[in-house]
C-alpha atoms as a PDB file:
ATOM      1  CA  UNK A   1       0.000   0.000   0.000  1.00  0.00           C
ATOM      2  CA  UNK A   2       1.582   3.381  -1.222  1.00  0.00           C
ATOM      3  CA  UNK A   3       2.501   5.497   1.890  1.00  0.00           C
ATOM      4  CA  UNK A   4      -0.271   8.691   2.062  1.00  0.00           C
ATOM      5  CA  UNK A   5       1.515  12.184   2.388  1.00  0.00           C
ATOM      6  CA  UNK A   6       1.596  13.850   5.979  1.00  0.00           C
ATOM      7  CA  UNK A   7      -1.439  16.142   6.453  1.00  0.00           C
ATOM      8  CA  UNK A   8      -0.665  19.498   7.987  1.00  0.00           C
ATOM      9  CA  UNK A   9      -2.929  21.267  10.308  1.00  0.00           C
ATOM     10  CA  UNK A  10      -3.236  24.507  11.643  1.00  0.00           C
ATOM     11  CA  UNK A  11      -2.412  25.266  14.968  1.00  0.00           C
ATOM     12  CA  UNK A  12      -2.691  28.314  16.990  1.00  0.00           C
ATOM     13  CA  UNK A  13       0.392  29.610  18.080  1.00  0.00           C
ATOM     14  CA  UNK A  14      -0.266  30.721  21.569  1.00  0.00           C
ATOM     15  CA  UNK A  15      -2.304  27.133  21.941  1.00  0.00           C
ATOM     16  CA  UNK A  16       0.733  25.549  20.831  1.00  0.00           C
ATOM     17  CA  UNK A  17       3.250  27.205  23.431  1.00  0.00           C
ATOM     18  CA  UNK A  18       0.868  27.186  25.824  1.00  0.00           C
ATOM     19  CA  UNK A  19       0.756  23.376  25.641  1.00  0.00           C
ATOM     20  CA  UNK A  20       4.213  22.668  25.318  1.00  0.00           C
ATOM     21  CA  UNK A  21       5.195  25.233  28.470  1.00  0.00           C
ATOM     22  CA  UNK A  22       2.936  23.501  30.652  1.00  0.00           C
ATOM     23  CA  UNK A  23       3.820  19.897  29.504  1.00  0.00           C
ATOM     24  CA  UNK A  24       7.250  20.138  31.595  1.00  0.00           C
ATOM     25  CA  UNK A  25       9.442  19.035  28.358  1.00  0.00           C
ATOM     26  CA  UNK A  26      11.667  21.557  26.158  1.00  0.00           C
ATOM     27  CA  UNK A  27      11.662  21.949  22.543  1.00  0.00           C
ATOM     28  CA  UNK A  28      14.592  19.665  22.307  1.00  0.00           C
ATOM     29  CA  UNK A  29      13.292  16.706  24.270  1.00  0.00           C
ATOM     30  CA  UNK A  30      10.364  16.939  22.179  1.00  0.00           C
ATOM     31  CA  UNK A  31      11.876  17.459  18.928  1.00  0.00           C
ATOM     32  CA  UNK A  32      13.907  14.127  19.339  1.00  0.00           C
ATOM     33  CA  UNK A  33      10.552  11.876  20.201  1.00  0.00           C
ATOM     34  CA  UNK A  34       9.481  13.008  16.871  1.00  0.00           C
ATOM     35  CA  UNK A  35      12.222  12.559  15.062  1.00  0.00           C
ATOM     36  CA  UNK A  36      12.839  15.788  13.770  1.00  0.00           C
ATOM     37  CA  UNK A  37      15.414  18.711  14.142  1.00  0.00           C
ATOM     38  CA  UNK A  38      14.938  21.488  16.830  1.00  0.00           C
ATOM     39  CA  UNK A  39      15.102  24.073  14.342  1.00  0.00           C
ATOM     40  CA  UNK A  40      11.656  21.774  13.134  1.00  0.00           C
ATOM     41  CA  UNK A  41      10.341  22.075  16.360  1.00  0.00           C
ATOM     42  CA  UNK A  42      10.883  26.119  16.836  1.00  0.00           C
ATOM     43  CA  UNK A  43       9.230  26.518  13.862  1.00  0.00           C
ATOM     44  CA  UNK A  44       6.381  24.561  14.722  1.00  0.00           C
ATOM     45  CA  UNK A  45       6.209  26.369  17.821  1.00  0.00           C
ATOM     46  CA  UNK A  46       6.100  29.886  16.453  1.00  0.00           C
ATOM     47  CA  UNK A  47       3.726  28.579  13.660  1.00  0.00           C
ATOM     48  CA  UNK A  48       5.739  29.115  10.997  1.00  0.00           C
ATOM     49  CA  UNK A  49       5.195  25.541   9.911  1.00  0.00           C
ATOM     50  CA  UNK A  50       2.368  23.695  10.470  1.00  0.00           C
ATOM     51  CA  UNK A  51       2.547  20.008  12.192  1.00  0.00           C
ATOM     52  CA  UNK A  52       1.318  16.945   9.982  1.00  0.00           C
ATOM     53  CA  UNK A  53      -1.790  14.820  12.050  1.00  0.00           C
ATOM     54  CA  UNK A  54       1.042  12.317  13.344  1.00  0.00           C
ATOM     55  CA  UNK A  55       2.984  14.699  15.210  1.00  0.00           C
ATOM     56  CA  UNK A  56      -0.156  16.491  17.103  1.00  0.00           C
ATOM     57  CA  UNK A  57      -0.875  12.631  17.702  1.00  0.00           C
ATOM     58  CA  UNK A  58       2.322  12.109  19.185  1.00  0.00           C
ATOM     59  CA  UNK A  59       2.726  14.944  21.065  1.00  0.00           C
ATOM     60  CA  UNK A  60      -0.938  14.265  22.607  1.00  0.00           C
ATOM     61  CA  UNK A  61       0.717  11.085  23.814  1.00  0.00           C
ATOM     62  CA  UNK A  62       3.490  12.727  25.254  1.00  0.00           C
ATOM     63  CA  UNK A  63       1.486  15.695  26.468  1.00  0.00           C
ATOM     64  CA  UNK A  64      -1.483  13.517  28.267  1.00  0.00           C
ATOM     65  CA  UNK A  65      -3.575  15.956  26.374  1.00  0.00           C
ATOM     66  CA  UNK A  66      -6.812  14.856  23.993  1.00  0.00           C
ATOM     67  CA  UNK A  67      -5.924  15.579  20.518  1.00  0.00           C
ATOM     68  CA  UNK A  68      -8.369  18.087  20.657  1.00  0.00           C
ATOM     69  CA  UNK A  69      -6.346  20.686  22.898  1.00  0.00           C
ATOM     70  CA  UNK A  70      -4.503  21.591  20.028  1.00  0.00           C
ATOM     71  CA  UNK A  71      -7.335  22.573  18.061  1.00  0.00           C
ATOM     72  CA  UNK A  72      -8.285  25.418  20.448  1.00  0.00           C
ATOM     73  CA  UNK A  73      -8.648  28.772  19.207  1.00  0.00           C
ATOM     74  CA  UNK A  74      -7.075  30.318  22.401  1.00  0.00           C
ATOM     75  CA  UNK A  75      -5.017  28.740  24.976  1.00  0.00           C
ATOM     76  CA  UNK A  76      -7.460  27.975  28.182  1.00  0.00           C
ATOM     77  CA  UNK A  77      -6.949  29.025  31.711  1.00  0.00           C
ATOM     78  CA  UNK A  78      -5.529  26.499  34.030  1.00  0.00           C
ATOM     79  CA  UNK A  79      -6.290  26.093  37.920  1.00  0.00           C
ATOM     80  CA  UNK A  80      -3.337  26.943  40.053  1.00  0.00           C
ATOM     81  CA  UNK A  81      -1.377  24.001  41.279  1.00  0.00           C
ATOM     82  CA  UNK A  82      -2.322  23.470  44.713  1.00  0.00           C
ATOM     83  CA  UNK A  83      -0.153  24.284  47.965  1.00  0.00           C
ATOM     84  CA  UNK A  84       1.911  21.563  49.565  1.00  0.00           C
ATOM     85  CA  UNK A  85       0.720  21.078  53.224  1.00  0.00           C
ATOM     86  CA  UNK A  86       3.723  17.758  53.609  1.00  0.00           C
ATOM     87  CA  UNK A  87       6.012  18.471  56.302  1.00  0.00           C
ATOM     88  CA  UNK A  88      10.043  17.147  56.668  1.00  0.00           C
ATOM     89  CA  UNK A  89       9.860  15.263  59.749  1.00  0.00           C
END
């Protein structure tokens, strides 16, 4: 079966950094689980290219995020992390 050509889709900018500051990983770490360069990746990230279906489904993996997320038109507001009441005994 011939291989089908990678699909781009658009991607808000802001959604995009917004998902991949609060993930926890850098540009780098994330540009090597999908194979491609970091120059790639900061372009993808700026939204001067747009990522093909696979990588959005990738990085939703990596993310824990529903593909959806990156179809936002706006990045959402998140609840504050709460406080940590533990105590060093």
């Amino acid at each position: 079966m011939p291989r089908r050509a990678p699909l781009p889709v658009d991607v808000e900018p802001s959604v995009m950094k917004w998902l991949i500051d609060s993930s926890g990983w850098t540009s780098e770490e994330l540009a090597k689980r999908l194979k491609t360069s970091s120059r790639n990746m900061a372009r993808i990230e700026s939204g001067a290219k747009k990522p093909t279906l696979r990588q959005l489904e990738e990085l939703s993996k990596i993310f824990e995020r529903p593909l959806a997320a990156f179809l936002l038109s706006e990045p959402r507001a998140e609840k504050p992390l709460p406080k940590d009441y533990r105590w060093l005994t």
